[in-house]
PDB file of N, CA and C in Angstrom:
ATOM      1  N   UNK A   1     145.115 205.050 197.946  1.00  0.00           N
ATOM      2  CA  UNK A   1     145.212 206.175 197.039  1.00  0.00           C
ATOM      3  C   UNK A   1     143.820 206.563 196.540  1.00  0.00           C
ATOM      4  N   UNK A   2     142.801 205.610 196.495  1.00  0.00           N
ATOM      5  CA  UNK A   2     141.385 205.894 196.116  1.00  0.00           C
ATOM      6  C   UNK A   2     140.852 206.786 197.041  1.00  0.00           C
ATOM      7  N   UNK A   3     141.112 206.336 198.423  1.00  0.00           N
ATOM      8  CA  UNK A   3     140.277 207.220 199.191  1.00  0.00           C
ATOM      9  C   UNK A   3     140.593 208.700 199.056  1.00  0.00           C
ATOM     10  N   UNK A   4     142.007 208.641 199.183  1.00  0.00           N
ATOM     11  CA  UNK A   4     142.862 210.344 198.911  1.00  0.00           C
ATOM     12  C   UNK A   4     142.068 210.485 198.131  1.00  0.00           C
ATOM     13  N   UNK A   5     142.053 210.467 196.820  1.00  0.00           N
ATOM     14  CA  UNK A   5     140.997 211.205 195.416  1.00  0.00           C
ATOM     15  C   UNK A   5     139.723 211.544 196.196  1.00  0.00           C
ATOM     16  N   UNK A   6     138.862 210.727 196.294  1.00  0.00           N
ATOM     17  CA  UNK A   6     137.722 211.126 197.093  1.00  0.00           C
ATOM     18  C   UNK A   6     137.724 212.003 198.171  1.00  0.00           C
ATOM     19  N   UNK A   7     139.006 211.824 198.880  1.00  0.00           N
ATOM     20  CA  UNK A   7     139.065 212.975 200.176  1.00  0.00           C
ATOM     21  C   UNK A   7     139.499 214.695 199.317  1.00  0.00           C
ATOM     22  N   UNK A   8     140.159 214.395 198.381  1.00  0.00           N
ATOM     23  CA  UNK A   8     140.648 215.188 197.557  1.00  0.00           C
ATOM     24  C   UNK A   8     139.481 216.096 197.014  1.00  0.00           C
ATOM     25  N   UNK A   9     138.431 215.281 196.383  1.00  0.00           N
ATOM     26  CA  UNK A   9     137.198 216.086 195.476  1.00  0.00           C
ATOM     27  C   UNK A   9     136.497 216.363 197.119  1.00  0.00           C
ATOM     28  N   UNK A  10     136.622 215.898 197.825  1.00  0.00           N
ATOM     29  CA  UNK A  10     135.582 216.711 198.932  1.00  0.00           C
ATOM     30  C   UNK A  10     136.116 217.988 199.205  1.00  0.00           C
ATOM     31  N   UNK A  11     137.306 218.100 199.860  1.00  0.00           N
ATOM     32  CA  UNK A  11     138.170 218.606 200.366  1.00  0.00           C
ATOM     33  C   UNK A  11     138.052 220.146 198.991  1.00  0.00           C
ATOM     34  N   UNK A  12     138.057 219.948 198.160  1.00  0.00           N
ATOM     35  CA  UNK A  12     138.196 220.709 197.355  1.00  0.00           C
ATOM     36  C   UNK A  12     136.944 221.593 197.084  1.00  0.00           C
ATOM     37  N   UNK A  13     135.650 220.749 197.107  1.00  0.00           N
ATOM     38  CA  UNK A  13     134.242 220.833 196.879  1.00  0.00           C
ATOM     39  C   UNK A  13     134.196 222.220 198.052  1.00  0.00           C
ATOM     40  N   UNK A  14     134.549 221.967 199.407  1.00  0.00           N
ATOM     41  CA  UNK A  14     134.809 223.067 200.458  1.00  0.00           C
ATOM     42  C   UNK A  14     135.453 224.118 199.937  1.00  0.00           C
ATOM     43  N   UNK A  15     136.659 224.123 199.328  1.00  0.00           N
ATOM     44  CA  UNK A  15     137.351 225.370 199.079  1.00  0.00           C
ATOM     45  C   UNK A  15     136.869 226.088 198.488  1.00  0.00           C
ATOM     46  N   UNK A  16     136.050 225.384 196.961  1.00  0.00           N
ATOM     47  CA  UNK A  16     135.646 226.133 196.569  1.00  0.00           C
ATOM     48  C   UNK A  16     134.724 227.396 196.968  1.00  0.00           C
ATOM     49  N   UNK A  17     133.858 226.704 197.912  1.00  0.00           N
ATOM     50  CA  UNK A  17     132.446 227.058 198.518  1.00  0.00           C
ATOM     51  C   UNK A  17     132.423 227.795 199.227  1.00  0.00           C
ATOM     52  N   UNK A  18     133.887 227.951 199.941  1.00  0.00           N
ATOM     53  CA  UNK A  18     133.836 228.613 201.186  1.00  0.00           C
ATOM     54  C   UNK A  18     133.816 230.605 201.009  1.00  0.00           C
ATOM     55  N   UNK A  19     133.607 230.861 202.226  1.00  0.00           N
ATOM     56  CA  UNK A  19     133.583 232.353 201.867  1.00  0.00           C
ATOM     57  C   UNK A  19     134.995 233.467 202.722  1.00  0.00           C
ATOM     58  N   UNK A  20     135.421 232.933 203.395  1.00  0.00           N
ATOM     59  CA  UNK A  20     137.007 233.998 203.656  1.00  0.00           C
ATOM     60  C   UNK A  20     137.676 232.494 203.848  1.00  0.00           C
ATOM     61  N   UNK A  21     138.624 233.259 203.874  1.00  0.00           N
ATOM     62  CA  UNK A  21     140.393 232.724 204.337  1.00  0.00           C
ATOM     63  C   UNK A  21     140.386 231.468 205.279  1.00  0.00           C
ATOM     64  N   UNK A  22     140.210 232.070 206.578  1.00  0.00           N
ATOM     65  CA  UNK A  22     139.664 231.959 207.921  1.00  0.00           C
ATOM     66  C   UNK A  22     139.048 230.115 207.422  1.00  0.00           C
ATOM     67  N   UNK A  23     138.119 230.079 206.913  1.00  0.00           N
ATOM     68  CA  UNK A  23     137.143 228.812 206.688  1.00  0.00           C
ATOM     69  C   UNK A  23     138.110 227.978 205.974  1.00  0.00           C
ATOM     70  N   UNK A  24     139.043 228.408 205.259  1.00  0.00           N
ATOM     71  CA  UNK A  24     139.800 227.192 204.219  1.00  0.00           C
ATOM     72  C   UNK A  24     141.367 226.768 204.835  1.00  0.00           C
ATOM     73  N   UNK A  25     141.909 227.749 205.457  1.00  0.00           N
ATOM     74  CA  UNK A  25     143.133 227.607 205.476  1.00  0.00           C
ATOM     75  C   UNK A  25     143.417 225.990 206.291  1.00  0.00           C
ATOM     76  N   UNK A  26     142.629 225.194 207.213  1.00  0.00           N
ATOM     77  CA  UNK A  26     142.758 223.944 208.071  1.00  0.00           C
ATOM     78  C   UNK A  26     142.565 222.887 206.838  1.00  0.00           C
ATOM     79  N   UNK A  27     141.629 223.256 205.780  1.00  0.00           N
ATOM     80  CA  UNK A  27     141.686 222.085 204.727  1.00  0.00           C
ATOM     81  C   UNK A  27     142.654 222.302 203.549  1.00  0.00           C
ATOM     82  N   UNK A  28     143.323 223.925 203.358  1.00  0.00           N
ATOM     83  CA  UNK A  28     144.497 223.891 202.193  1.00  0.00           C
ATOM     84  C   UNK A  28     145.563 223.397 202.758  1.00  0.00           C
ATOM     85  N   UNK A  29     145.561 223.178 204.394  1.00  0.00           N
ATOM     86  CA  UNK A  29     146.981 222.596 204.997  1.00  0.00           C
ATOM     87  C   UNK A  29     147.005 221.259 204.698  1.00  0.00           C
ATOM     88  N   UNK A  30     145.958 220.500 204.974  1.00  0.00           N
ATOM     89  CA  UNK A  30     145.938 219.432 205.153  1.00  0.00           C
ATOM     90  C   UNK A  30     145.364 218.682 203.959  1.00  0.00           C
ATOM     91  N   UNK A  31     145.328 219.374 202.585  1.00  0.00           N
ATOM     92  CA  UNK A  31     145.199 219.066 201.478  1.00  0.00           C
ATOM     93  C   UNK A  31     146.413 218.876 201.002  1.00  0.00           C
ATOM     94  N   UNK A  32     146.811 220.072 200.953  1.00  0.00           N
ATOM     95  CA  UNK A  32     148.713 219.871 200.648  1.00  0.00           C
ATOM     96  C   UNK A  32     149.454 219.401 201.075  1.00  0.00           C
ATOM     97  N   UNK A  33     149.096 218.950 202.519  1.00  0.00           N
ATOM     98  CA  UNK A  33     149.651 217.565 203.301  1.00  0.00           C
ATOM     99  C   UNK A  33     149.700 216.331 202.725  1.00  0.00           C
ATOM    100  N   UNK A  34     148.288 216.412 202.583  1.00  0.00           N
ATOM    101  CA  UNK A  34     147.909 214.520 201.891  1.00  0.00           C
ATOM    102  C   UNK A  34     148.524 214.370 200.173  1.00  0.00           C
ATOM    103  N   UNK A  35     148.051 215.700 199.546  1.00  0.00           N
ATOM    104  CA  UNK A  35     148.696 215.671 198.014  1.00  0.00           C
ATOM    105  C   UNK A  35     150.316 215.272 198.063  1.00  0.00           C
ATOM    106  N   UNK A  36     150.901 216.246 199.302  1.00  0.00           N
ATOM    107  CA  UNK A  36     152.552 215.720 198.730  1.00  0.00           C
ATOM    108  C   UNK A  36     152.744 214.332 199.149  1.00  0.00           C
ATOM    109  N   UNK A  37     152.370 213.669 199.974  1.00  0.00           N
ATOM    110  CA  UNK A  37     152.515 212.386 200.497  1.00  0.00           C
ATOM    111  C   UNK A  37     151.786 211.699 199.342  1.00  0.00           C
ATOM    112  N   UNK A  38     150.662 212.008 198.756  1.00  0.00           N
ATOM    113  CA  UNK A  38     150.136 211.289 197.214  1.00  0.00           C
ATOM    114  C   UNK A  38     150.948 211.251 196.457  1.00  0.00           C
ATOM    115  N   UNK A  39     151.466 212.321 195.774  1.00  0.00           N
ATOM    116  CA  UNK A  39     151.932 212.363 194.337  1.00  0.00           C
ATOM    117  C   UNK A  39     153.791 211.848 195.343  1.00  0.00           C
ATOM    118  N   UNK A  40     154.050 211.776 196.108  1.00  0.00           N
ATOM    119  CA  UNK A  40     155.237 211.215 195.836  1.00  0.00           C
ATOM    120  C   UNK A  40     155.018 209.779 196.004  1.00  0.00           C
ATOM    121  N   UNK A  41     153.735 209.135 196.314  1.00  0.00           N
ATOM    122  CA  UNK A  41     154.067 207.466 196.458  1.00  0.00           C
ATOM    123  C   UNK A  41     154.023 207.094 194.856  1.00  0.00           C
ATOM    124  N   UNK A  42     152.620 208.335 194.182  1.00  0.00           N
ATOM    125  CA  UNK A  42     152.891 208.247 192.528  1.00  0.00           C
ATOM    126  C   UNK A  42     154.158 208.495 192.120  1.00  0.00           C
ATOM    127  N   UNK A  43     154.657 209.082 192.389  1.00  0.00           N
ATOM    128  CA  UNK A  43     156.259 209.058 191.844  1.00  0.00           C
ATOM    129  C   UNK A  43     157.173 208.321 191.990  1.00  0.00           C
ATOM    130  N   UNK A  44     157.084 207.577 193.065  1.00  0.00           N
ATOM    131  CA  UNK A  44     158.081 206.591 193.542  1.00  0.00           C
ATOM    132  C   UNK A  44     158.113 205.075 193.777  1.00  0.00           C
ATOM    133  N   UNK A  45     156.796 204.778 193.557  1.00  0.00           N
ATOM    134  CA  UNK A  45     156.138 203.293 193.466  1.00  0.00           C
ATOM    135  C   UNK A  45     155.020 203.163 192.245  1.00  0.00           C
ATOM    136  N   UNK A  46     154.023 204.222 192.092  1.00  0.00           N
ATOM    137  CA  UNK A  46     153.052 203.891 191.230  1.00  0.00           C
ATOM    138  C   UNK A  46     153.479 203.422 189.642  1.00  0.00           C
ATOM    139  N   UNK A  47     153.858 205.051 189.147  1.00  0.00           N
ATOM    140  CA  UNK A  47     154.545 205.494 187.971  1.00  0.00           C
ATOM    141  C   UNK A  47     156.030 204.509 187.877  1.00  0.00           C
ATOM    142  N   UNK A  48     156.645 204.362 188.606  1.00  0.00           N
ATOM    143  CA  UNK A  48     157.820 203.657 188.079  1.00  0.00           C
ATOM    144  C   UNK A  48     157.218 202.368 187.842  1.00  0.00           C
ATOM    145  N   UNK A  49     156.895 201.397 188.427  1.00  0.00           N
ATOM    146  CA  UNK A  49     156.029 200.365 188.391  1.00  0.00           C
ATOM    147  C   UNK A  49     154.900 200.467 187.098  1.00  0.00           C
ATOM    148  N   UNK A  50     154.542 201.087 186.918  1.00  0.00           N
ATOM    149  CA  UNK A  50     153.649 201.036 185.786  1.00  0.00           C
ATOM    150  C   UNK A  50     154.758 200.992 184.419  1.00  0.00           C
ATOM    151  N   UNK A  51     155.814 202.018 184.319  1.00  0.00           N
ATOM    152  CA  UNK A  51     156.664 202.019 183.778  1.00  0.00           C
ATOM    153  C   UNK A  51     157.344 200.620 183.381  1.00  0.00           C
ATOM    154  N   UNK A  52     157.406 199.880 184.034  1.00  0.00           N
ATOM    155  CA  UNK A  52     158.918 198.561 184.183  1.00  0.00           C
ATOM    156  C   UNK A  52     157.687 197.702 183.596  1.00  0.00           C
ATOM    157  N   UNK A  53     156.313 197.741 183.500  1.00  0.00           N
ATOM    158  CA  UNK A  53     155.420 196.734 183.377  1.00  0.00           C
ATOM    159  C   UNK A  53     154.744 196.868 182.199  1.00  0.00           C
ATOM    160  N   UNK A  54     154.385 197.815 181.358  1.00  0.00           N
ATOM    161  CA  UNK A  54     153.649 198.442 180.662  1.00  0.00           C
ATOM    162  C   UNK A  54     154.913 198.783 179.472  1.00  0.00           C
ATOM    163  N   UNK A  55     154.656 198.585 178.376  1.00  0.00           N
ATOM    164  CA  UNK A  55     155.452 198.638 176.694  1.00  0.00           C
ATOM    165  C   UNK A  55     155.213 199.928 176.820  1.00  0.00           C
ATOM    166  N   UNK A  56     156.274 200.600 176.386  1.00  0.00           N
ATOM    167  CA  UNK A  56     156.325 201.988 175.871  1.00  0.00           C
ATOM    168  C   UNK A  56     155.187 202.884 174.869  1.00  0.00           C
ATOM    169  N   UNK A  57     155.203 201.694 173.707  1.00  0.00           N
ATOM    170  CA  UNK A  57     153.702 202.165 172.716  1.00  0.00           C
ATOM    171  C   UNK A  57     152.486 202.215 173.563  1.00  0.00           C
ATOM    172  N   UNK A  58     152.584 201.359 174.764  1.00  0.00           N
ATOM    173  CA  UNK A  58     151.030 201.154 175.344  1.00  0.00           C
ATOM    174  C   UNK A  58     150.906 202.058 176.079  1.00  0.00           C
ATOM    175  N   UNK A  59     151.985 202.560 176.648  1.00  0.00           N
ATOM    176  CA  UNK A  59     151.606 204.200 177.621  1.00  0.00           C
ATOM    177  C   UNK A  59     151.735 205.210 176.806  1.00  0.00           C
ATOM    178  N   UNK A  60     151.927 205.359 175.289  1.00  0.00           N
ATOM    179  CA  UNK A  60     151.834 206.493 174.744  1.00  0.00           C
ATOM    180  C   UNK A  60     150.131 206.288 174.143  1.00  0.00           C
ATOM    181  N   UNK A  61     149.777 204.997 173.684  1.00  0.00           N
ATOM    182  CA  UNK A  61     148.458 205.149 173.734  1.00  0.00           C
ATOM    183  C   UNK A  61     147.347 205.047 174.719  1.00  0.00           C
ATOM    184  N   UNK A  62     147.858 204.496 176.093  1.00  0.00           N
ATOM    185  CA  UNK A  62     147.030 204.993 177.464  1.00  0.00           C
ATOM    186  C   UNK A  62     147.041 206.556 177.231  1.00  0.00           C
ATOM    187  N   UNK A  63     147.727 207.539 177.202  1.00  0.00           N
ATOM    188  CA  UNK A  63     148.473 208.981 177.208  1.00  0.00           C
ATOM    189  C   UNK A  63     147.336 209.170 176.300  1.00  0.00           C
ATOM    190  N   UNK A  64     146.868 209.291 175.225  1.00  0.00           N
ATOM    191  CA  UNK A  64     146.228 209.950 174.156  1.00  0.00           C
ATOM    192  C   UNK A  64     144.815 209.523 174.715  1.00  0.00           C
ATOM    193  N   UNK A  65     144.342 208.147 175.032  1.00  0.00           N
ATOM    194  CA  UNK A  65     143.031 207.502 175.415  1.00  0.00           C
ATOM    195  C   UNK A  65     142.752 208.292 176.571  1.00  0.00           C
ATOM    196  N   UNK A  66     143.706 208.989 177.336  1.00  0.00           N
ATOM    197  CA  UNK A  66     143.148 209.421 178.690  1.00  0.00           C
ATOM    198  C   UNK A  66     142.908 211.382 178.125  1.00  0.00           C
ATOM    199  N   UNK A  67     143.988 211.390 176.993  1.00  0.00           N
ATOM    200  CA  UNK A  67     144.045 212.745 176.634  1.00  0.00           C
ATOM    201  C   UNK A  67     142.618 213.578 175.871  1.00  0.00           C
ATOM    202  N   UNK A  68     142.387 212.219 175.147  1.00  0.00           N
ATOM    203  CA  UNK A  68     140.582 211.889 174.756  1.00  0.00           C
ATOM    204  C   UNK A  68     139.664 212.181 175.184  1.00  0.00           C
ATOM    205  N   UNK A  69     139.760 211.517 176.070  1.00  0.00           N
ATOM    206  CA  UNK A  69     138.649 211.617 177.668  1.00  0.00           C
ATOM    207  C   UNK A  69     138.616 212.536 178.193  1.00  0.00           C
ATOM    208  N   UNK A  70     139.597 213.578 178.272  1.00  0.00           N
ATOM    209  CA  UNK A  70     139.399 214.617 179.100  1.00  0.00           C
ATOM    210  C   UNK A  70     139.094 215.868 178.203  1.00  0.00           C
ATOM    211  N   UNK A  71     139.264 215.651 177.071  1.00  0.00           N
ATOM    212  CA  UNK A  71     138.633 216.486 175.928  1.00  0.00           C
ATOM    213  C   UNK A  71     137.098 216.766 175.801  1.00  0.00           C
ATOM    214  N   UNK A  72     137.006 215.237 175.624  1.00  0.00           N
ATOM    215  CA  UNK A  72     135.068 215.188 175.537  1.00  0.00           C
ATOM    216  C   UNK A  72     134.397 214.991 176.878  1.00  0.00           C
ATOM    217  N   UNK A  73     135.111 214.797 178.105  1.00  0.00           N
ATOM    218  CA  UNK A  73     134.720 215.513 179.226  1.00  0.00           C
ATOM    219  C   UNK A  73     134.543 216.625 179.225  1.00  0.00           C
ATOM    220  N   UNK A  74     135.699 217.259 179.159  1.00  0.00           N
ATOM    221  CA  UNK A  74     135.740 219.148 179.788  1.00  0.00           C
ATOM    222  C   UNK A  74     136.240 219.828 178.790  1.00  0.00           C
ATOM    223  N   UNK A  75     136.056 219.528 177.844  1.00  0.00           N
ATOM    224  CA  UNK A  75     136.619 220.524 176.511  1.00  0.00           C
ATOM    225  C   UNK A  75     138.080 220.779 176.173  1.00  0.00           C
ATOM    226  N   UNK A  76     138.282 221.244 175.065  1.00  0.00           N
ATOM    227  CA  UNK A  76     139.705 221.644 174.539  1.00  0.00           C
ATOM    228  C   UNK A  76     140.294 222.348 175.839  1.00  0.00           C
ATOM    229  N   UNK A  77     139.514 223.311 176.453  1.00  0.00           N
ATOM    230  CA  UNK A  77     140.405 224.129 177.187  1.00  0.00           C
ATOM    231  C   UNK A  77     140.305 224.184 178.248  1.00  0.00           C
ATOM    232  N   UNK A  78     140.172 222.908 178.898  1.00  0.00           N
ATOM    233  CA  UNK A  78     139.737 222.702 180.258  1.00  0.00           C
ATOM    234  C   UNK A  78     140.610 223.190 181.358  1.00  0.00           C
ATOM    235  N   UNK A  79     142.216 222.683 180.939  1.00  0.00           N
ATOM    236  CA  UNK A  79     143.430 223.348 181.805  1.00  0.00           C
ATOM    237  C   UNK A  79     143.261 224.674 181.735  1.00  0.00           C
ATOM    238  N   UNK A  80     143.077 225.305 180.953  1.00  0.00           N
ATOM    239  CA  UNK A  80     143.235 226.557 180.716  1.00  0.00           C
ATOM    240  C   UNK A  80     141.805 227.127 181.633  1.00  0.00           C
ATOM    241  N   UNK A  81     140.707 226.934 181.951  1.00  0.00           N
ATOM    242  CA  UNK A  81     139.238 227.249 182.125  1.00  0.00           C
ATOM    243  C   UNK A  81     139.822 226.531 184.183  1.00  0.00           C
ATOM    244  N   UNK A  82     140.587 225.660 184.398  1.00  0.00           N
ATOM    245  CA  UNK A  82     140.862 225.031 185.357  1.00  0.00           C
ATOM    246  C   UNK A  82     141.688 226.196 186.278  1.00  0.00           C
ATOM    247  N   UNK A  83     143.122 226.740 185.136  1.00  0.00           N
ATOM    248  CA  UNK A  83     144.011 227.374 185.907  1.00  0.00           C
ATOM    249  C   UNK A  83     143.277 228.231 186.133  1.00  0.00           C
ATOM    250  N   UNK A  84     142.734 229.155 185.646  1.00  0.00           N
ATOM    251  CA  UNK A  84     141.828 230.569 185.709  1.00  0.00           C
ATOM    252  C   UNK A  84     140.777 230.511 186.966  1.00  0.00           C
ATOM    253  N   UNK A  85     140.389 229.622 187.027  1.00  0.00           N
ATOM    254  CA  UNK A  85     139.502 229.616 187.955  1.00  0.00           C
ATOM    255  C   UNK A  85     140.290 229.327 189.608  1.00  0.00           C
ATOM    256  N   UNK A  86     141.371 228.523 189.497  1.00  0.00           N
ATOM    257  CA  UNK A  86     141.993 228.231 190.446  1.00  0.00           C
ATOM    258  C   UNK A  86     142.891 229.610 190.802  1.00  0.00           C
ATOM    259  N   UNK A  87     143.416 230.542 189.883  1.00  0.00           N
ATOM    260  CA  UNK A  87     143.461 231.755 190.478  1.00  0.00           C
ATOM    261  C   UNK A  87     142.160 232.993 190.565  1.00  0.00           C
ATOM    262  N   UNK A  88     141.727 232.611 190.001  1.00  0.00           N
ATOM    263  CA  UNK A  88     140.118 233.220 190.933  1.00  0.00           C
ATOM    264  C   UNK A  88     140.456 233.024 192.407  1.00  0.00           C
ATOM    265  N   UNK A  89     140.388 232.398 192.964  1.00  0.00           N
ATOM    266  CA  UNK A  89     140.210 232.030 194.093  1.00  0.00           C
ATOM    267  C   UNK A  89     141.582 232.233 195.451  1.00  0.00           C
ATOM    268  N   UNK A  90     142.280 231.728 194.295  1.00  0.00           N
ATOM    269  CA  UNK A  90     143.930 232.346 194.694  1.00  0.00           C
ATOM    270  C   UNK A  90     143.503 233.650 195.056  1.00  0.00           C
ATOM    271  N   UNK A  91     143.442 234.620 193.955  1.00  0.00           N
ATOM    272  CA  UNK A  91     143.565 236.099 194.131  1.00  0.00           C
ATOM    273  C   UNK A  91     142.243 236.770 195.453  1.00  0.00           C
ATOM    274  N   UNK A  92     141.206 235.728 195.340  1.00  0.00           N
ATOM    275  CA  UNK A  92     140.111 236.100 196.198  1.00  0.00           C
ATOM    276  C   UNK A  92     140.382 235.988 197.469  1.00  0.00           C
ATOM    277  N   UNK A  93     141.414 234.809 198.443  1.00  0.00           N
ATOM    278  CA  UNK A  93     141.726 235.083 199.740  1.00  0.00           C
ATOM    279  C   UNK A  93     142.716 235.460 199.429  1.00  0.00           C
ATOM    280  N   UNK A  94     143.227 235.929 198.602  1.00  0.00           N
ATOM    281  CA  UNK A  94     144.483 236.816 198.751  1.00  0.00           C
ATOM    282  C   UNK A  94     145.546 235.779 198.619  1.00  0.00           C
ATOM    283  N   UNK A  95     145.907 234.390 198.422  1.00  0.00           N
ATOM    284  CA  UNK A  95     146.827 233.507 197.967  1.00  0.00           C
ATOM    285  C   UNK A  95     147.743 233.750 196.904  1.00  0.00           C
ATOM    286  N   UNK A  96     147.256 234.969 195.832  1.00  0.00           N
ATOM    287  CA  UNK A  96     148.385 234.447 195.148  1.00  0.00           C
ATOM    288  C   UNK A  96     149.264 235.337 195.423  1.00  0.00           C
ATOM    289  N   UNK A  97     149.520 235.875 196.457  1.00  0.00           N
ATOM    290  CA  UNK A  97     150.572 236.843 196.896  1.00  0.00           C
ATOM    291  C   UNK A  97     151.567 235.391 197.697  1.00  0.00           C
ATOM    292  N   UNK A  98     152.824 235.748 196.729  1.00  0.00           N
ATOM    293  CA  UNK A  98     153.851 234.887 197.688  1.00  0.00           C
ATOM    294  C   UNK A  98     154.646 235.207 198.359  1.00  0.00           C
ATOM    295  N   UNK A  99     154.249 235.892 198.462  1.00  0.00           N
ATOM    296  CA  UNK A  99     155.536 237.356 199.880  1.00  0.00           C
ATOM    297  C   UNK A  99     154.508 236.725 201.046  1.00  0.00           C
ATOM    298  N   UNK A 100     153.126 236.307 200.870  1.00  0.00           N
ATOM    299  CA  UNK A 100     152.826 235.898 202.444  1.00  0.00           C
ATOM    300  C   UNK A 100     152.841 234.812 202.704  1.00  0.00           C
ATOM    301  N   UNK A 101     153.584 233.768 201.961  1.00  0.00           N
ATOM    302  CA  UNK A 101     153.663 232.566 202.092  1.00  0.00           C
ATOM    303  C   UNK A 101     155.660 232.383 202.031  1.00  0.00           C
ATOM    304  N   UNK A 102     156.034 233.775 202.009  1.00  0.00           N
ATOM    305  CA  UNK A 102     157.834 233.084 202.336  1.00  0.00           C
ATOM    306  C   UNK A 102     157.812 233.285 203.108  1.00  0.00           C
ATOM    307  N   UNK A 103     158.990 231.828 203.829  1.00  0.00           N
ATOM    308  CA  UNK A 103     159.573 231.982 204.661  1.00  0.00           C
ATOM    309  C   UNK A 103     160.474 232.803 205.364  1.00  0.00           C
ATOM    310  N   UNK A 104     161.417 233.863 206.012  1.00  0.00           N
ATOM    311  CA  UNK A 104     162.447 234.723 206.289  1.00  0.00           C
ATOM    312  C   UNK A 104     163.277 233.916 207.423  1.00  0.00           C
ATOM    313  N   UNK A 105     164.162 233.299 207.172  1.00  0.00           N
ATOM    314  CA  UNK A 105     164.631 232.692 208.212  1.00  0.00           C
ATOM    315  C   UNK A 105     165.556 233.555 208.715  1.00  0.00           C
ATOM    316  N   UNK A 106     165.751 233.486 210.203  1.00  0.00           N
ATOM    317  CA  UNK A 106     166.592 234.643 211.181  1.00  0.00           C
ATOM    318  C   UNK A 106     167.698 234.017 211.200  1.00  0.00           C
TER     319      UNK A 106
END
């Protein structure tokens, strides 16, 4: 799962950078490949497991210690400064149109 993260910030480091469609679309496939296969082993082994092992008070204060950290990292409004920018980019190859991403099955 470490390496994913790292393949993750590279992988991403590209998207940002890149300049059309054309250049990103082989690493948004295969980003969203590796993410859903990530976040479901987090969902289904990590997180439950941390859960069954870890006191309830201690993951609400892991929750705030990590909520901390990402404050005096990246500021109050980092999600907010995060989403915005992530549709920047959406709207720039033209992604956030989801009429070109449904399916029509015959």
């Amino acid at each position: 799962m470490r390496l994913q993260h790292e393949a993750g910030r590279k992988i991403t480091a590209k998207i940002v950078t890149a300049n059309h469609e054309a250049s990103i679309r082989d690493d948004l496939a295969g980003y969203a490949r590796m993410m859903r296969a990530h976040a479901a082993r987090e969902d289904t082994v990590l997180f439950p497991a941390l859960h069954r092992i870890t006191a309830p008070k201690e993951l609400r204060r892991l929750g705030r210690v990590l909520a901390d950290r990402e404050r005096a990292l990246f500021g109050d409004d980092s999600h907010a400064r995060v989403n915005a920018r992530i549709a920047g980019i959406e709207e720039r190859f033209g992604l956030n149109d989801l009429g070109r991403a449904t399916v029509h099955p015959r």
